[in-house]
PDB file of N, CA and C in Angstrom:
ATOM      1  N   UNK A   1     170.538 171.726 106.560  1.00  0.00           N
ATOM      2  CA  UNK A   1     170.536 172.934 107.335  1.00  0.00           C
ATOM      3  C   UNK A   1     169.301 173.786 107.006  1.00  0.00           C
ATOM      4  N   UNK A   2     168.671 173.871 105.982  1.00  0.00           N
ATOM      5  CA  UNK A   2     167.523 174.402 105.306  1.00  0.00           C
ATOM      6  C   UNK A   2     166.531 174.191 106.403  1.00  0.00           C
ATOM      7  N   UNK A   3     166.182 173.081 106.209  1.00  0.00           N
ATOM      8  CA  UNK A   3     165.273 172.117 106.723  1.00  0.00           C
ATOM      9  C   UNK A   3     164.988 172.996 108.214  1.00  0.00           C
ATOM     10  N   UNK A   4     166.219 172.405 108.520  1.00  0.00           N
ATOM     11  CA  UNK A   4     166.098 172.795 110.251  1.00  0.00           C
ATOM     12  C   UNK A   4     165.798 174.380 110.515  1.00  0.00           C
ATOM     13  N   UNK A   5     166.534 175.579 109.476  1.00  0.00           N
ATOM     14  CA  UNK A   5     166.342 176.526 109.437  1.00  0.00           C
ATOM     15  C   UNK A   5     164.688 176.731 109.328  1.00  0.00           C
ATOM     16  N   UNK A   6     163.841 176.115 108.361  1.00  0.00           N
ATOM     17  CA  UNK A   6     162.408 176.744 107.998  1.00  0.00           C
ATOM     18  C   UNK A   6     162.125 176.181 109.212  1.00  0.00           C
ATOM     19  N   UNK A   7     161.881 174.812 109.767  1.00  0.00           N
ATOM     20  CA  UNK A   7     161.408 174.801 111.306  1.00  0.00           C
ATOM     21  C   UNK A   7     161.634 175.608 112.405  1.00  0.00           C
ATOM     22  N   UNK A   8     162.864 176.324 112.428  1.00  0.00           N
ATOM     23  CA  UNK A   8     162.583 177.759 113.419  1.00  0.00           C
ATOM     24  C   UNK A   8     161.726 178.165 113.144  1.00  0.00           C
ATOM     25  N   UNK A   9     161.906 178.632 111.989  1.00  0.00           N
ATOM     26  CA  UNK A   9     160.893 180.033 111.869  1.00  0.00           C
ATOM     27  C   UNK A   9     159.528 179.635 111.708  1.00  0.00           C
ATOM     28  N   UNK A  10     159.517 178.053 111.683  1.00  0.00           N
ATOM     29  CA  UNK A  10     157.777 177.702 111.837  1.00  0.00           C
ATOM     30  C   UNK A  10     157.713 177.742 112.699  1.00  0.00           C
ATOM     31  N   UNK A  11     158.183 177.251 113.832  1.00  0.00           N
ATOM     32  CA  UNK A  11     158.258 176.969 115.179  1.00  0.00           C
ATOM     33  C   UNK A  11     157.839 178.308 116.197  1.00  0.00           C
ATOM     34  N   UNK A  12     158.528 179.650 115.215  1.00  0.00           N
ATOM     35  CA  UNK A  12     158.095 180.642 115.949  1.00  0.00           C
ATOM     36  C   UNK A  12     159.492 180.715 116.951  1.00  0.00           C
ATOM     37  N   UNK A  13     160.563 180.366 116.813  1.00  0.00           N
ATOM     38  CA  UNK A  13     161.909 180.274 117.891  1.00  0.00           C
ATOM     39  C   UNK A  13     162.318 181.464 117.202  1.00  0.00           C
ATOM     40  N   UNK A  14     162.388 181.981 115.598  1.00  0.00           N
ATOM     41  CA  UNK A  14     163.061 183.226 115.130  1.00  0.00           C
ATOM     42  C   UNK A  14     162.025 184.015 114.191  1.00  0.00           C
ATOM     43  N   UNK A  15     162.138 185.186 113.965  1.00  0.00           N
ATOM     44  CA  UNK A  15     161.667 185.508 112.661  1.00  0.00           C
ATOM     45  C   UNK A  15     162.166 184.889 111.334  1.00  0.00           C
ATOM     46  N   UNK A  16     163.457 184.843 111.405  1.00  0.00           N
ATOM     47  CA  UNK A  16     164.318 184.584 110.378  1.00  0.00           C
ATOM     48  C   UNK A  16     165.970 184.132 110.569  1.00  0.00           C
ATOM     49  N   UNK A  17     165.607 183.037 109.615  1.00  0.00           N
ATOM     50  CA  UNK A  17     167.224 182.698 109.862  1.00  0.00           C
ATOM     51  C   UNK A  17     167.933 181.904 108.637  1.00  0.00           C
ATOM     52  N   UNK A  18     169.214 182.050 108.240  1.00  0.00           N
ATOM     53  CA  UNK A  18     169.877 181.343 107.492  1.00  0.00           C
ATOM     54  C   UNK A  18     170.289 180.074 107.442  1.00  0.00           C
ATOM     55  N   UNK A  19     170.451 179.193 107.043  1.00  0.00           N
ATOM     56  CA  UNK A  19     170.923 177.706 106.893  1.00  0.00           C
ATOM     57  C   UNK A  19     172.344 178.005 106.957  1.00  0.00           C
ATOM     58  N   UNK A  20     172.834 179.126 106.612  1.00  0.00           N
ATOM     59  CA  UNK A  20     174.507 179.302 106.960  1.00  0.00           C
ATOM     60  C   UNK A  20     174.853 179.790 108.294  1.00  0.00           C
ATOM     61  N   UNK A  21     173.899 180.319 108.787  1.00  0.00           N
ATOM     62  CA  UNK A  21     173.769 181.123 110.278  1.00  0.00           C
ATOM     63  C   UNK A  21     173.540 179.266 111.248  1.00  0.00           C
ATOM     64  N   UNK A  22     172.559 178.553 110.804  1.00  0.00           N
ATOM     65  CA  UNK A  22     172.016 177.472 111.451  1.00  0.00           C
ATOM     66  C   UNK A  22     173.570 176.593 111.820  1.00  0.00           C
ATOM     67  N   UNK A  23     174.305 176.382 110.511  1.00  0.00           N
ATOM     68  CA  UNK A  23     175.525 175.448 110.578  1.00  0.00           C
ATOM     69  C   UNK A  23     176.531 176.350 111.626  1.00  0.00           C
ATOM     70  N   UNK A  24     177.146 177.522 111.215  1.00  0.00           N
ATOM     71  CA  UNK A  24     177.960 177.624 112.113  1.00  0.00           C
ATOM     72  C   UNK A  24     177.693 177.734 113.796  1.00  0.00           C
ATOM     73  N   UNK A  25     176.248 177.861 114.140  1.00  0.00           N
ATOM     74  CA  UNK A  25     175.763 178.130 115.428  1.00  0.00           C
ATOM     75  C   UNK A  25     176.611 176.536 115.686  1.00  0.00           C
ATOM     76  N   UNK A  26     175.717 175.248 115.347  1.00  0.00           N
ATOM     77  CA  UNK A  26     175.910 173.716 115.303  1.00  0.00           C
ATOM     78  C   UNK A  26     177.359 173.686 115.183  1.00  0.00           C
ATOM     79  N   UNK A  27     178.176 173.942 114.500  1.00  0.00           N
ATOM     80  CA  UNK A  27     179.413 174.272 114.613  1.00  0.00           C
ATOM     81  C   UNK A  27     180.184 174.812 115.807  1.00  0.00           C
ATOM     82  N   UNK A  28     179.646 175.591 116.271  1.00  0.00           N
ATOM     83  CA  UNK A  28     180.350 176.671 117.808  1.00  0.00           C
ATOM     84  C   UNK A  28     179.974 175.241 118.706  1.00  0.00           C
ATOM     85  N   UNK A  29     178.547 174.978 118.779  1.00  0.00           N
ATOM     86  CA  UNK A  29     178.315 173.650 120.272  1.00  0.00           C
ATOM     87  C   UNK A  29     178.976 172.401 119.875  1.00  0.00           C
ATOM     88  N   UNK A  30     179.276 172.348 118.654  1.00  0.00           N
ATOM     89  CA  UNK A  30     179.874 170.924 119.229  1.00  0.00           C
ATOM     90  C   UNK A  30     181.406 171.123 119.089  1.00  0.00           C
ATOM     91  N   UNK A  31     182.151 171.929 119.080  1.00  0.00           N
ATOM     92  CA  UNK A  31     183.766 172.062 119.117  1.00  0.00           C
ATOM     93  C   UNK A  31     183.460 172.389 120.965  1.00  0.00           C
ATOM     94  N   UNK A  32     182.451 173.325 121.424  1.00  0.00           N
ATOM     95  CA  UNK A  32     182.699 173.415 122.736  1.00  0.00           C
ATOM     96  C   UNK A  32     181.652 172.371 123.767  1.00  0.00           C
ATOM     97  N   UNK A  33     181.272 171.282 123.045  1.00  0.00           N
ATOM     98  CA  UNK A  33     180.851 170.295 123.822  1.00  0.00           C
ATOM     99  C   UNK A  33     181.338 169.868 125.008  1.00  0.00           C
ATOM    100  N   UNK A  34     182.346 169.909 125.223  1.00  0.00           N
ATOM    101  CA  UNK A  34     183.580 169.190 126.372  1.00  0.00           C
ATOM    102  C   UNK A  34     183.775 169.949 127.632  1.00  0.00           C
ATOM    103  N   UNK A  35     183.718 171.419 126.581  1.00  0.00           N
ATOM    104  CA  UNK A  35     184.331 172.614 127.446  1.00  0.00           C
ATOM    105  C   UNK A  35     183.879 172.701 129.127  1.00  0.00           C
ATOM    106  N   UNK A  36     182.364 172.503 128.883  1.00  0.00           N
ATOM    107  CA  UNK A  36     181.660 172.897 130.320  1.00  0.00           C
ATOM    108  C   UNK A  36     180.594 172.377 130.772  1.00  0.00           C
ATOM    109  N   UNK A  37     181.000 171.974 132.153  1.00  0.00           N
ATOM    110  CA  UNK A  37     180.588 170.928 132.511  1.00  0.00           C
ATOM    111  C   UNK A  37     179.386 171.316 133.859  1.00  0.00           C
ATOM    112  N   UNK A  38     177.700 171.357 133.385  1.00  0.00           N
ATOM    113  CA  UNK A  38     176.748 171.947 133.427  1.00  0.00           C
ATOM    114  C   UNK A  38     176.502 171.125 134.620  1.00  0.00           C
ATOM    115  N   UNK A  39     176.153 171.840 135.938  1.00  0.00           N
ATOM    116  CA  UNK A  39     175.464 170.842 136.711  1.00  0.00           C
ATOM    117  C   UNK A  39     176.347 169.712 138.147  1.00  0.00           C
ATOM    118  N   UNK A  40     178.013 170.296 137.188  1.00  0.00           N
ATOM    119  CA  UNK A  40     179.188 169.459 137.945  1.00  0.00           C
ATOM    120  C   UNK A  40     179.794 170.036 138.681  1.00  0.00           C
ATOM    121  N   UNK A  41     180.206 170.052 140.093  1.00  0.00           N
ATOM    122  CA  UNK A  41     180.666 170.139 140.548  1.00  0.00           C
ATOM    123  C   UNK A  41     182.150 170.459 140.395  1.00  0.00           C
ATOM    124  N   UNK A  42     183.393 171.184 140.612  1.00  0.00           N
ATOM    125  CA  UNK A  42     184.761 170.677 140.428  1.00  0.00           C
ATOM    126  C   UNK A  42     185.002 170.651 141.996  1.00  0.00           C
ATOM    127  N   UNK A  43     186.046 169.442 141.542  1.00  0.00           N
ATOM    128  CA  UNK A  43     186.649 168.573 142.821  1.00  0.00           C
ATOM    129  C   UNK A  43     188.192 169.271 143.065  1.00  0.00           C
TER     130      UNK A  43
END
């Protein structure tokens, strides 16, 4: 989570960010992966 955290902020995507902030974000998208369905139509 580190890792990915210092590449934001190299990247220039944040000023700053936590490796504990990074996991639970990654945490929220993939419990609601399923949820919504981008692009689809409902029938």
């Amino acid at each position: 989570m580190q890792l990915l955290a210092d590449r934001l902020v190299t990247l220039g995507v944040v000023d700053s960010i936590s490796d504990e902030t990074v996991r639970r974000t990654l945490e929220k998208t993939r419990s609601n992966r399923g949820k919504f369905n981008v692009g689809v139509s409902p029938r």
